[in-house]
N, C-alpha and C. Protein backbone atom coordinates (compact mmCIF):
# COMPACT_ATOMS: atom_id res chain seq x y z
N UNK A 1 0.84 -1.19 0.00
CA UNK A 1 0.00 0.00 0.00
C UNK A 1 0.88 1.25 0.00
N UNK A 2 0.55 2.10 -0.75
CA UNK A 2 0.94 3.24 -1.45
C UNK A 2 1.20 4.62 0.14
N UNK A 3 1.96 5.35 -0.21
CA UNK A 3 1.31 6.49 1.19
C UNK A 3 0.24 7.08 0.67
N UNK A 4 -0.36 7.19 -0.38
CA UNK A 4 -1.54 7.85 -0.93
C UNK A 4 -2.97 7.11 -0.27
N UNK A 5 -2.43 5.33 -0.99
CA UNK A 5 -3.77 4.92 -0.43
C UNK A 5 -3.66 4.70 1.20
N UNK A 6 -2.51 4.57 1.52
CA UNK A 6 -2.68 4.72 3.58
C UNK A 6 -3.43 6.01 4.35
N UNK A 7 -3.19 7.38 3.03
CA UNK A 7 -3.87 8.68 3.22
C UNK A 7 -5.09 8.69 3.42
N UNK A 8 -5.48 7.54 1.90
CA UNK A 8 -7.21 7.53 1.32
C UNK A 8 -7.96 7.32 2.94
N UNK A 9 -7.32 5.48 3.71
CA UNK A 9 -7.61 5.08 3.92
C UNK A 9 -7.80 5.88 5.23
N UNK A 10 -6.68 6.82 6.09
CA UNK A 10 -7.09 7.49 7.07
C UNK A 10 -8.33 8.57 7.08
N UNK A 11 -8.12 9.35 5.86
CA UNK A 11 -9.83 9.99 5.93
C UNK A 11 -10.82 9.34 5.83
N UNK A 12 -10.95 8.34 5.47
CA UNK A 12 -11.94 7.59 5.04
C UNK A 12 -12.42 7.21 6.77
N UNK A 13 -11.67 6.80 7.71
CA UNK A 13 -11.67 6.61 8.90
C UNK A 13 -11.90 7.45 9.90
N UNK A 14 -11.45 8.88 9.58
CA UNK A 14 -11.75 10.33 10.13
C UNK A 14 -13.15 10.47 9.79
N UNK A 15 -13.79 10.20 8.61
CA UNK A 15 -15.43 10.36 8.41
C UNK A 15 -16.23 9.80 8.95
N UNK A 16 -15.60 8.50 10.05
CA UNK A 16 -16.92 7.68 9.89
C UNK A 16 -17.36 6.58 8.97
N UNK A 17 -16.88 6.62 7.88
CA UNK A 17 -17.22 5.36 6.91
C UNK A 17 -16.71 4.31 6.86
N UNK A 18 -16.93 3.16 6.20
CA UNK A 18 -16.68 1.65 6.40
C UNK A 18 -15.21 1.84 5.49
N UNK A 19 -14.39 0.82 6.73
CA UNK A 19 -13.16 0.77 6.02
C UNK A 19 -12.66 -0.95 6.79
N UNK A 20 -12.00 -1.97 6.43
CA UNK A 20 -12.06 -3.21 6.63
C UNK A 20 -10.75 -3.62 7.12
N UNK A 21 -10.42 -4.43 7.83
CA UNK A 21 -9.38 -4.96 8.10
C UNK A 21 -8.18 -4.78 7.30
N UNK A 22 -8.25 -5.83 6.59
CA UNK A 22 -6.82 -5.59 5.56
C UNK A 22 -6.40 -3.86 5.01
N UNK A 23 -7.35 -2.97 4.50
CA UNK A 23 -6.92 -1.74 4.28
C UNK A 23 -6.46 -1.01 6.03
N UNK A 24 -6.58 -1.24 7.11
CA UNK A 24 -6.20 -0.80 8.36
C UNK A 24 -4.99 -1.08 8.96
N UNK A 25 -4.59 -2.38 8.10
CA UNK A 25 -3.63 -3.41 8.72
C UNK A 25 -2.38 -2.75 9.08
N UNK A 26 -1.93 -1.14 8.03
CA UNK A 26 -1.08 -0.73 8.04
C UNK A 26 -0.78 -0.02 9.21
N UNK A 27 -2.01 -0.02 10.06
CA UNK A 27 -1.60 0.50 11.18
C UNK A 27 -1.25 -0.15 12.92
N UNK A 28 -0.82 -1.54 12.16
CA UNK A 28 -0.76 -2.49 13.28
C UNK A 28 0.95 -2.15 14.08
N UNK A 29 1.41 -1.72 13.73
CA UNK A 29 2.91 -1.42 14.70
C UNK A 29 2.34 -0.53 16.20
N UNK A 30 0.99 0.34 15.62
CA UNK A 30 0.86 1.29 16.47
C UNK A 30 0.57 0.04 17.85
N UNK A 31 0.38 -0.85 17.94
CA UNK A 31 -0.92 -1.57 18.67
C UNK A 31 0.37 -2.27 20.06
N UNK A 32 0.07 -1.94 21.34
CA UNK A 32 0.91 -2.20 21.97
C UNK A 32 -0.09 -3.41 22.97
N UNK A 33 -0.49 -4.40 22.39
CA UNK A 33 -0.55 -5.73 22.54
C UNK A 33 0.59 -6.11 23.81
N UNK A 34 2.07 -6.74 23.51
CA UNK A 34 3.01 -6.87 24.73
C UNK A 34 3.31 -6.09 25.72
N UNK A 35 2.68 -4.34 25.81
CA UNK A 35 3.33 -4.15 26.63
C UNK A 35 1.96 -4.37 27.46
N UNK A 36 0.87 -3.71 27.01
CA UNK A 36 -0.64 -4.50 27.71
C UNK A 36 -0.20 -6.06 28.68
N UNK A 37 0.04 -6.83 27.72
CA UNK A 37 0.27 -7.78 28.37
C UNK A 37 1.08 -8.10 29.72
N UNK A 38 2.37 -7.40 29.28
CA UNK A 38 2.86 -6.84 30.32
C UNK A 38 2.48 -6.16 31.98
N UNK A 39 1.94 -5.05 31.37
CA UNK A 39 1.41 -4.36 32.51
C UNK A 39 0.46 -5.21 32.99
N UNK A 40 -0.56 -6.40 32.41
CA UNK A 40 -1.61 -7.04 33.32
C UNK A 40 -0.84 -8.01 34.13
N UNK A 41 0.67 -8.56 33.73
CA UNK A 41 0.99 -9.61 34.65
C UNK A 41 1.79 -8.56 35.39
N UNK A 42 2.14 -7.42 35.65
CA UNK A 42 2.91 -7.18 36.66
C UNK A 42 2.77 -6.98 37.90
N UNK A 43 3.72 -7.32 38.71
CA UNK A 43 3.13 -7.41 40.60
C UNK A 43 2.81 -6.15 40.80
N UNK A 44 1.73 -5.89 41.97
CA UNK A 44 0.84 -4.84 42.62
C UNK A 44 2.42 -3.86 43.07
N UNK A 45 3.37 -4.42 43.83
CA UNK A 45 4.33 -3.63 43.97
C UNK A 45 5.29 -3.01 43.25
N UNK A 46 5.78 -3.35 42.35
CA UNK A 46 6.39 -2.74 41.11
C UNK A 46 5.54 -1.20 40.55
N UNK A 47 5.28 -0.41 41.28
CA UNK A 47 4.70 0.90 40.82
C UNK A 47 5.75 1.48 39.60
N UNK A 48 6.62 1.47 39.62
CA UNK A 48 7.67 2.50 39.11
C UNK A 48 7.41 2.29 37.31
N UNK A 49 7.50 0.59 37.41
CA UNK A 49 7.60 -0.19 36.07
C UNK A 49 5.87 -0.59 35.60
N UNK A 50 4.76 -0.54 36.54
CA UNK A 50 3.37 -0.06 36.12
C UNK A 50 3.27 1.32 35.22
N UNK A 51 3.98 2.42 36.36
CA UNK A 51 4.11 3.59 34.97
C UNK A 51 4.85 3.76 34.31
N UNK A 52 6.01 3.18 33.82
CA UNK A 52 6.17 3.04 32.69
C UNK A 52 5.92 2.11 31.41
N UNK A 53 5.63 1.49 31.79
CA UNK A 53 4.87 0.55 30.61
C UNK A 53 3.19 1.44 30.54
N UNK A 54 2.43 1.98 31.23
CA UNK A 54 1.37 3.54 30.67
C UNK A 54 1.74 4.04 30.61
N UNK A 55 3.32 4.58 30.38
CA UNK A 55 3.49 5.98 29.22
C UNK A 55 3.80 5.30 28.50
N UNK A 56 4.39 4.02 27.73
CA UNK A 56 4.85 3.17 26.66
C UNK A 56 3.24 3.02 26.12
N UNK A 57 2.47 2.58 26.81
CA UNK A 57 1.13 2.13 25.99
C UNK A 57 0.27 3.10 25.52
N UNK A 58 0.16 4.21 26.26
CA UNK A 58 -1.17 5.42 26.18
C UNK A 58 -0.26 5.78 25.13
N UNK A 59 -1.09 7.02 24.32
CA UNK A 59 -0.78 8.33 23.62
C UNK A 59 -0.42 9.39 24.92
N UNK A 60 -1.11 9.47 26.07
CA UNK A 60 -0.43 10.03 26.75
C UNK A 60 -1.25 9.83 28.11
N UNK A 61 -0.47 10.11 29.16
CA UNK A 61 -1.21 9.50 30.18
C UNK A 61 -0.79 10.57 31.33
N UNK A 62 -1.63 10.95 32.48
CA UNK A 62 -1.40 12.02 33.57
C UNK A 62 -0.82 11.72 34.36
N UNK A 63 -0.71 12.52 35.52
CA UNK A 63 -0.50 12.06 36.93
C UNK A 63 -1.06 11.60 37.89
N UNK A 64 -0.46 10.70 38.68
CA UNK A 64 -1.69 9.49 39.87
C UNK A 64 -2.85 9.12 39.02
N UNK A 65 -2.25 8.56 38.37
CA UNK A 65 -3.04 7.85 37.24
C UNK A 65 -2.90 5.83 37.83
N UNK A 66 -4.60 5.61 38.55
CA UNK A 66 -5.26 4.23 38.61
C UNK A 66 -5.46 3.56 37.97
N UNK A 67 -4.86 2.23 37.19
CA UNK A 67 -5.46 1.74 36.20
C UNK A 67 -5.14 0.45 36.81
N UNK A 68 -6.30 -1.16 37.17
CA UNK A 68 -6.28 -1.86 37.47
C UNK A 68 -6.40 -2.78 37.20
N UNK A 69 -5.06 -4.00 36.78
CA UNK A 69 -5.17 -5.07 35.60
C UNK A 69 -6.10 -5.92 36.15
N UNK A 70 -6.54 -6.66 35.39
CA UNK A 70 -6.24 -6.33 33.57
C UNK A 70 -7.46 -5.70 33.42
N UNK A 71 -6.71 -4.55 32.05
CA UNK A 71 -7.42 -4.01 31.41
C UNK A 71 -7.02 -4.44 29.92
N UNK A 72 -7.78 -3.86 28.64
CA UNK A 72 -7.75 -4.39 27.59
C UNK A 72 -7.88 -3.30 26.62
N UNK A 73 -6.93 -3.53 25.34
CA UNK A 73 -7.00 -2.78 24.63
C UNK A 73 -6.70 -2.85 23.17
N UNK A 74 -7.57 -2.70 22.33
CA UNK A 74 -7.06 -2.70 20.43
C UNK A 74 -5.50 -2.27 20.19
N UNK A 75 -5.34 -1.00 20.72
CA UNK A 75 -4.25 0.05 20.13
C UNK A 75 -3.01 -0.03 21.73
N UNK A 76 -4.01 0.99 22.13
CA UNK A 76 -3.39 1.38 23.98
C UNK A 76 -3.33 2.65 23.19
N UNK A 77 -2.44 3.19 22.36
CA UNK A 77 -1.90 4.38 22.12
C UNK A 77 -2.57 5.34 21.12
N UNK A 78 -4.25 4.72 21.03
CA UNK A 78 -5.09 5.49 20.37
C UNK A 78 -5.90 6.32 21.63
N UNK A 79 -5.02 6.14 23.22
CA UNK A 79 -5.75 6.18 24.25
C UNK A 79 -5.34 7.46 25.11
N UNK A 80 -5.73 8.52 25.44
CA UNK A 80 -5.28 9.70 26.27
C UNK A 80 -5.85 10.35 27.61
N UNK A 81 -5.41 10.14 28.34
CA UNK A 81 -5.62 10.27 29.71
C UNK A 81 -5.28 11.02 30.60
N UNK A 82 -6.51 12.26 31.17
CA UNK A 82 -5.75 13.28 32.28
C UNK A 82 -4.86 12.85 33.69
N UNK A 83 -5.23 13.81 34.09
CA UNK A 83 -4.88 13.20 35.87
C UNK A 83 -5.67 12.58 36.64
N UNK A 84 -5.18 12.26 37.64
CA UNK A 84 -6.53 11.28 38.89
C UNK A 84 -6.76 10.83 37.93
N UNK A 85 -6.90 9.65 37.28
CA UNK A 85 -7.98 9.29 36.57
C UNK A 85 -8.13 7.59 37.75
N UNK A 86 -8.74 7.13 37.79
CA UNK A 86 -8.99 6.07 38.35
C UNK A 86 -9.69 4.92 37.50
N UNK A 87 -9.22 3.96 37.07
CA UNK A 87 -10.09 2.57 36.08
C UNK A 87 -10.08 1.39 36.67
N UNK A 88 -11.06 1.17 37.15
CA UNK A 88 -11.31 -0.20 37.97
C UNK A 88 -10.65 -1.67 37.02
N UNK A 89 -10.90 -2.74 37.42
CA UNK A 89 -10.85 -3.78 36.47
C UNK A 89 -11.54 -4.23 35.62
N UNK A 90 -11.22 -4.93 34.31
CA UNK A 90 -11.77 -5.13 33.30
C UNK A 90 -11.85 -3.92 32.46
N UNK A 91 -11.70 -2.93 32.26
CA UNK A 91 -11.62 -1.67 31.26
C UNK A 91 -10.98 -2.32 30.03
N UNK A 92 -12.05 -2.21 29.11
CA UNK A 92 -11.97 -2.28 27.93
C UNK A 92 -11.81 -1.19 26.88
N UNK A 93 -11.01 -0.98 25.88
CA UNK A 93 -10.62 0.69 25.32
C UNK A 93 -10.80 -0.03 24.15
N UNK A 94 -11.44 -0.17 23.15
CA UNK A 94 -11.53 -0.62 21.58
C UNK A 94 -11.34 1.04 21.42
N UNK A 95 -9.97 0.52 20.73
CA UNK A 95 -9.42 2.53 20.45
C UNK A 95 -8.83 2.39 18.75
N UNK A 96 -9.69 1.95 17.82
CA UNK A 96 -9.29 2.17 16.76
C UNK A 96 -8.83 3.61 15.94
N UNK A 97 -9.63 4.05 17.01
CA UNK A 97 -9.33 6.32 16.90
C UNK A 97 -9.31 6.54 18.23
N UNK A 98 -9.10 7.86 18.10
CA UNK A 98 -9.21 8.73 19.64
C UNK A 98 -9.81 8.05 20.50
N UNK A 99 -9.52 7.90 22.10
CA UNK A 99 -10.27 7.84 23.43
C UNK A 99 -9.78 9.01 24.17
N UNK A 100 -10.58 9.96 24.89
CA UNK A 100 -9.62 10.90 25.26
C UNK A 100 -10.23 11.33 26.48
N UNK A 101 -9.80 11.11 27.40
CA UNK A 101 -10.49 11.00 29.15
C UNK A 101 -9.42 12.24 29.74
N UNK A 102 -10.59 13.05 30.65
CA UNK A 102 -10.10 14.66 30.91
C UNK A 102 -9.62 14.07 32.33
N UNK A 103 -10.02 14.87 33.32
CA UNK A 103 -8.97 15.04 34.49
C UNK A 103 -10.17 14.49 35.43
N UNK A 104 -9.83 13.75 36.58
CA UNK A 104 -10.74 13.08 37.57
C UNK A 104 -11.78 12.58 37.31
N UNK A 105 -11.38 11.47 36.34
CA UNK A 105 -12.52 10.85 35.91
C UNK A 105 -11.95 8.92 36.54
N UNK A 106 -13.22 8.78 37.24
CA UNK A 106 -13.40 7.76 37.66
C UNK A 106 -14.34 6.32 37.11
N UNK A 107 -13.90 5.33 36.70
CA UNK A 107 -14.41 4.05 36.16
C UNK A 107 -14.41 2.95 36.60
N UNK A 108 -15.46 2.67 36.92
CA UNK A 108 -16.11 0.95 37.93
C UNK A 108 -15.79 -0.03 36.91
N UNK A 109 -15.61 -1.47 37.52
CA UNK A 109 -15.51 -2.60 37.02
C UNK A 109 -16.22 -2.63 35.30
N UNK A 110 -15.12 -3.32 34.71
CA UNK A 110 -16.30 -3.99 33.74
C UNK A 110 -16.69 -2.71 32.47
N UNK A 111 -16.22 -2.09 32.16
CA UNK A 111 -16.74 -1.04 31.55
C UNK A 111 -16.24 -0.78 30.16
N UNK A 112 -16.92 -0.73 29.39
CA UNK A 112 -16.53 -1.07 27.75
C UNK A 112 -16.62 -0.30 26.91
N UNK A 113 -15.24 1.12 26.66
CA UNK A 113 -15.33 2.18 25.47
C UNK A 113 -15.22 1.63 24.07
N UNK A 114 -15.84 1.78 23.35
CA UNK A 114 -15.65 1.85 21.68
C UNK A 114 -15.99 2.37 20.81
N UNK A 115 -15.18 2.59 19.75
CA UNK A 115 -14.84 3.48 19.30
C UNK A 115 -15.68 2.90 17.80
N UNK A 116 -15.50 1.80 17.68
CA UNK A 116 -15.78 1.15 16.60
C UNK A 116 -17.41 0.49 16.81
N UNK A 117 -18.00 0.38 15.49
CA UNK A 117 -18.76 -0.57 15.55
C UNK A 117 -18.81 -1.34 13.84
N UNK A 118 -20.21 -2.08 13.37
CA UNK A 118 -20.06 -2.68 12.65
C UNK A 118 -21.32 -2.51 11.76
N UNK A 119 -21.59 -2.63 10.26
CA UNK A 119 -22.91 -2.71 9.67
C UNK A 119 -23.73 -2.89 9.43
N UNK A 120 -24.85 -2.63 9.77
CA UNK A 120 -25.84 -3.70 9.62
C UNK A 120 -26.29 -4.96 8.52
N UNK A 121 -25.71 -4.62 7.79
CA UNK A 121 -25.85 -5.75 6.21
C UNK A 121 -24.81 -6.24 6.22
N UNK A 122 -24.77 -7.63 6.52
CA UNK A 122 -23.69 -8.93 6.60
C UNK A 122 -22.45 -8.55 5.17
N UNK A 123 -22.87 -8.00 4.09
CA UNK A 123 -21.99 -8.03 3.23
C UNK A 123 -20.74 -6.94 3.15
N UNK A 124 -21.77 -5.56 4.23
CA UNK A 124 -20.54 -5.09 4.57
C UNK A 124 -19.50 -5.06 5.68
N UNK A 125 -20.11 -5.98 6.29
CA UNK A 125 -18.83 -6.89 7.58
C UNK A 125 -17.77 -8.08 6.84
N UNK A 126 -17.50 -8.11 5.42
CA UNK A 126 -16.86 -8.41 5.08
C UNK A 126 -14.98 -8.22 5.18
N UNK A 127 -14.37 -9.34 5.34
CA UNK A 127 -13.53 -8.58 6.03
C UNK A 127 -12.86 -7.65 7.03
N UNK A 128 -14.09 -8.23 7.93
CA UNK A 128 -13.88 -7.28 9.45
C UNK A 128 -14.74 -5.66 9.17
N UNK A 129 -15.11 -5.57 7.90
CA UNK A 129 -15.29 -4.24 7.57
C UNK A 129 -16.26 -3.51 9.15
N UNK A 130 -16.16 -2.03 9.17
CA UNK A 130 -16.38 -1.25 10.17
C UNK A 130 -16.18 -0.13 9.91
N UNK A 131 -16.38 0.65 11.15
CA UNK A 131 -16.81 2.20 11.11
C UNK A 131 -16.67 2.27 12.78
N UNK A 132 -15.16 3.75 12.82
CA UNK A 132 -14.97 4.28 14.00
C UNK A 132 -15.53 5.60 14.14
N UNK A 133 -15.42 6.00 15.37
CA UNK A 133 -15.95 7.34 15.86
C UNK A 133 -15.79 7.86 17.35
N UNK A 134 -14.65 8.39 17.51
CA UNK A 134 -13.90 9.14 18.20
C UNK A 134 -14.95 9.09 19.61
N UNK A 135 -14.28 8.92 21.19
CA UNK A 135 -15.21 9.34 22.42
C UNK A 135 -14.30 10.34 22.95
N UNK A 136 -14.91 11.03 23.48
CA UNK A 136 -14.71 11.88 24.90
C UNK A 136 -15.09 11.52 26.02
N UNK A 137 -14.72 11.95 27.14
CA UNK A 137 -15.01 11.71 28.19
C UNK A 137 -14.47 12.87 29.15
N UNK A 138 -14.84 14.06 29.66
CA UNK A 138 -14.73 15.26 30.02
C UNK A 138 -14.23 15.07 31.44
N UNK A 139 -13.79 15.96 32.06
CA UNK A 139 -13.66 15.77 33.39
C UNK A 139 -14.39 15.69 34.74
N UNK A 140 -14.05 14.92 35.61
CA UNK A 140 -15.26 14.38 36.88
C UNK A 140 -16.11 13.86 36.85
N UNK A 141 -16.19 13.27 35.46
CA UNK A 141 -17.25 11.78 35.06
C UNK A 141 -16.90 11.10 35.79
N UNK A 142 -18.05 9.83 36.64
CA UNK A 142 -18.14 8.77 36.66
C UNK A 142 -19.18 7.62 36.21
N UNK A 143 -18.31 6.86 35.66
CA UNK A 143 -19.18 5.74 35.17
C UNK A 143 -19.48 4.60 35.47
N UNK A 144 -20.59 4.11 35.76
CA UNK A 144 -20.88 2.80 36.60
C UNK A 144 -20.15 1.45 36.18
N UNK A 145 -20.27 0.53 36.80
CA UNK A 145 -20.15 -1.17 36.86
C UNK A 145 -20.72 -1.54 34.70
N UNK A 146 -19.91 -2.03 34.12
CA UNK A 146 -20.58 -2.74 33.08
C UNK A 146 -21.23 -2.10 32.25
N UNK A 147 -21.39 -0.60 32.52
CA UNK A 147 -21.72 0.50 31.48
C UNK A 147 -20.94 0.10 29.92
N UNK A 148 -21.29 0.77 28.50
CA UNK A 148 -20.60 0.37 27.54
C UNK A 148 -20.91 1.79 26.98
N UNK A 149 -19.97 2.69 26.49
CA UNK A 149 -20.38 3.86 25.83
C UNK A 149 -19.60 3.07 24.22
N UNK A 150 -20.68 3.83 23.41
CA UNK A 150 -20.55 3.54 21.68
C UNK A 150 -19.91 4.91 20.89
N UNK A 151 -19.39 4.20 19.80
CA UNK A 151 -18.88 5.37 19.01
C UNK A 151 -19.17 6.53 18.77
N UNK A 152 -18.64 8.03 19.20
CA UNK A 152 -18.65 9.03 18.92
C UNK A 152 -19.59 9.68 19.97
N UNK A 153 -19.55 9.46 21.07
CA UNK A 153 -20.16 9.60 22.16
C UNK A 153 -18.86 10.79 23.01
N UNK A 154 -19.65 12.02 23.42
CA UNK A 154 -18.99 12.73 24.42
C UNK A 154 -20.22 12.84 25.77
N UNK A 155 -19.18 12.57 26.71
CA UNK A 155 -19.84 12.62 27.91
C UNK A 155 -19.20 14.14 28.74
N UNK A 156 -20.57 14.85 29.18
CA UNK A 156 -19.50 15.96 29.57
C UNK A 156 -19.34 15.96 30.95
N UNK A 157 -18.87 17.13 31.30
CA UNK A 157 -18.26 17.51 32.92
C UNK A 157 -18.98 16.99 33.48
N UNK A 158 -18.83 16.25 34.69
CA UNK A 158 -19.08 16.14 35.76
C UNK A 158 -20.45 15.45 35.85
N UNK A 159 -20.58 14.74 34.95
CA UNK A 159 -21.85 13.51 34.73
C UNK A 159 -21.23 12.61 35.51
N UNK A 160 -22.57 11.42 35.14
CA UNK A 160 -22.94 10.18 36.15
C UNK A 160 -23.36 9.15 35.16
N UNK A 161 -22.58 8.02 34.95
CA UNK A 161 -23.07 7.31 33.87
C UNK A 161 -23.86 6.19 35.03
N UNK A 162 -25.04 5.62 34.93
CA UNK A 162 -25.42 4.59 35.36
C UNK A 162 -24.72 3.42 35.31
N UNK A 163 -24.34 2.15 36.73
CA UNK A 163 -24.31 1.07 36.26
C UNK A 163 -25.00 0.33 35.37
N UNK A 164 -24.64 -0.40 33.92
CA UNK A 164 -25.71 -1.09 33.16
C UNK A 164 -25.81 -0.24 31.89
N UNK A 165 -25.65 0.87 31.67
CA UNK A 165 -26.28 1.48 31.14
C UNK A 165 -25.45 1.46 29.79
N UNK A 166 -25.65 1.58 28.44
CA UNK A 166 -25.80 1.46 26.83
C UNK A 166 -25.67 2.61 26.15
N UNK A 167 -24.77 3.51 26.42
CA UNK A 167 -24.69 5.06 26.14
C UNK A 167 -24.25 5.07 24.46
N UNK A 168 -25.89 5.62 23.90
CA UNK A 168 -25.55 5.28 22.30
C UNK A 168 -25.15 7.37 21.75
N UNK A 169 -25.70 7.80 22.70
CA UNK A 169 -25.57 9.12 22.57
C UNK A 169 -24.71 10.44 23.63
N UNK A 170 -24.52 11.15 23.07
CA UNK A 170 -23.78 12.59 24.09
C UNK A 170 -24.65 12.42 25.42
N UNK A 171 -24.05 12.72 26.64
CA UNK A 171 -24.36 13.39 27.73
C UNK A 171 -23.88 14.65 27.89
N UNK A 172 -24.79 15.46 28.35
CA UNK A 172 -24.48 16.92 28.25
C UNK A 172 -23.77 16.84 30.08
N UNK A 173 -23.40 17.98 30.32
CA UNK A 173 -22.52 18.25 31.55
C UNK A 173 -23.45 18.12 32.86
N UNK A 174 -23.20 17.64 34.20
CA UNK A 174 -23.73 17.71 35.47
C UNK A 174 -25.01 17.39 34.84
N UNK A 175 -25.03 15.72 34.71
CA UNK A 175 -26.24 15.38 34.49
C UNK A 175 -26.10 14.16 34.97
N UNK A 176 -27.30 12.97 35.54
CA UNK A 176 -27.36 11.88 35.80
C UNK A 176 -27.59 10.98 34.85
N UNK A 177 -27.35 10.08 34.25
CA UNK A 177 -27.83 9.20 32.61
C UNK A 177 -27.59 8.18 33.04
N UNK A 178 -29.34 7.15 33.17
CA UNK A 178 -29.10 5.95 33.00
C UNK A 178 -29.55 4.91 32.00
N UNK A 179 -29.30 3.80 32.12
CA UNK A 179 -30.60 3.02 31.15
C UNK A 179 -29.72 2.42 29.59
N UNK A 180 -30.47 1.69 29.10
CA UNK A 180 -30.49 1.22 27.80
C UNK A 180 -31.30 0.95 26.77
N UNK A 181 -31.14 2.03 26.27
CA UNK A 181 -30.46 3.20 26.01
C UNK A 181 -30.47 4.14 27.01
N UNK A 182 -29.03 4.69 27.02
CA UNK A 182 -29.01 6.03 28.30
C UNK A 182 -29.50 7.20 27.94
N UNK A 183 -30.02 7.64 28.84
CA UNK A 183 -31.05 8.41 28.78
C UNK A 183 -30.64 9.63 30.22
N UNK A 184 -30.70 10.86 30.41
CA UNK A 184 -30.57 11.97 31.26
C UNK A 184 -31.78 11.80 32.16
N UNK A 185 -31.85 11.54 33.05
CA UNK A 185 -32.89 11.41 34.45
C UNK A 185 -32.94 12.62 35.55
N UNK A 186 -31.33 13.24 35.38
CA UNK A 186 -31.68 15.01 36.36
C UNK A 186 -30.76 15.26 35.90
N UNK A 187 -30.72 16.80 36.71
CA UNK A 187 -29.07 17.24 36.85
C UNK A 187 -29.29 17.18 38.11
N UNK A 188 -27.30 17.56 37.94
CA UNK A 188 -26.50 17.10 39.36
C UNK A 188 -26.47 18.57 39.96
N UNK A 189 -26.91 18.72 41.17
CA UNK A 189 -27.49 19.63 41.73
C UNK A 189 -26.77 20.04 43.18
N UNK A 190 -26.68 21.02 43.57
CA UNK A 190 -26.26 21.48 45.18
C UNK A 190 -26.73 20.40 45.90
N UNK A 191 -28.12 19.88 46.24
CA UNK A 191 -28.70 18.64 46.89
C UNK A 191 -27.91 17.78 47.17
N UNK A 192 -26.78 17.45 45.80
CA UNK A 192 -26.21 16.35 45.99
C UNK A 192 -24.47 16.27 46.47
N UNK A 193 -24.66 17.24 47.49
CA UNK A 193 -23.33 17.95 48.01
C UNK A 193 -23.88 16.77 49.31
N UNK A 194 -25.06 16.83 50.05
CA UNK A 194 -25.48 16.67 51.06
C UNK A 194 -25.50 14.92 51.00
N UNK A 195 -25.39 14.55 49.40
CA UNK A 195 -25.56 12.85 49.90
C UNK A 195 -25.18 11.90 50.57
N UNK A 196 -25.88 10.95 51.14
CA UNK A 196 -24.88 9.95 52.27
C UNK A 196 -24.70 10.88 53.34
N UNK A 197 -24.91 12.12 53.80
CA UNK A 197 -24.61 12.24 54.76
C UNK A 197 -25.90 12.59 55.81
N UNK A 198 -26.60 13.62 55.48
CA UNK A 198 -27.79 13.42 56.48
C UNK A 198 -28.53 12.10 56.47
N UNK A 199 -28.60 10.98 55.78
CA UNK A 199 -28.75 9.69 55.80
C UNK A 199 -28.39 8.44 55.77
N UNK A 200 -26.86 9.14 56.71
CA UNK A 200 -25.68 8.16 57.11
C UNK A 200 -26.02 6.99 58.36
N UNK A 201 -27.17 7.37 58.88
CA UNK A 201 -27.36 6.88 59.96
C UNK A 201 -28.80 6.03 60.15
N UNK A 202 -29.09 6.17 59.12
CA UNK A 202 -30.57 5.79 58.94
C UNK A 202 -30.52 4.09 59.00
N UNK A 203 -31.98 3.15 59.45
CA UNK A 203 -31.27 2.17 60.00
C UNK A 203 -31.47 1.13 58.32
């Protein structure tokens, strides 16, 4: 493959449109597979050599940065990450494009970004064929247990993703979203300065 058609093939991928395995293939060096692997077998005490194998894997990664093996990933380095960030176990990153997580954002067990999905007519899943679309994830999100956000999804400031929940669309900022499909149920309000605590005691 030509650098022209590796060009074709990246806009074609920047749009949104179906583009298939073999034309992608050229971008398999990016894909840090061993050091992933790596970082999931390494001992809880070895901190030093945890962060460095996440600055080897991310595109870029913050400070006091939580990430709890194993986690899983297409690329690793289609993946960008503020500070505090905290990722429980099982985090899944299908990062065929951008993942790009802001500053104090926190993630429960089990939780599945992607970037990619697939066609509905069997003939154009030929060859792995597909279609990516870039996520966000803003700062002071948290997202529940087993949640799955889908391609081209921005979640903003300081939302609440439900455990469970199927996020096929944007969440706008300081909002609660649960369900499947996720869906906005309030905003996040002064009220909820007070939670757990005047009903810390209740029997």
């Amino acid at each position: 493959m030509t650098d022209a058609d590796e060009a074709a093939v990246l806009a074609r991928i920047a749009q949104g449109l179906v583009y298939t395995e073999s034309e992608a293939a050229f971008q398999g060096h990016r894909r840090r597979t061993e050091q992933i692997f790596e970082y999931n077998h390494t001992p809880p005490g070895e901190t030093e050599r945890r962060r460095s194998l996440l600055v080897a894997i991310f595109g870029s990664v913050g400070e006091r940065t939580v990430l709890l093996p194993p986690f899983h990933a297409g690329f690793g380095s289609n993946v960008f990450i503020g500070d505090d960030f905290f990722g429980n176990v099982n985090l899944t990153f299908v990062d065929d494009v951008d993942i790009r997580i802001g500053d104090g954002v926190m993630i429960a067990p089990s939780v599945t970004l992607t970037t990619t999905g697939h066609p509905v007519h069997p003939s154009r899943r030929a060859d792995f064929g597909r279609f990516s679309e870039p996520i966000v994830i803003e700062d002071r999100v948290w997202i529940g247990s087993n949640a799955v956000v889908l391609p081209g999804v921005r979640i903003g400031h300081g939302s609440v993703v439900g455990a469970g929940s199927v996020v096929t669309r944007s969440i706008p900022p300081m909002t609660v979203a649960v369900g499947a499909p996720c869906r906005v149920v309030r905003p996040v309000t002064d009220e909820d300065l007070a939670e757990r605590t005047a009903r810390a005691h209740r029997p």
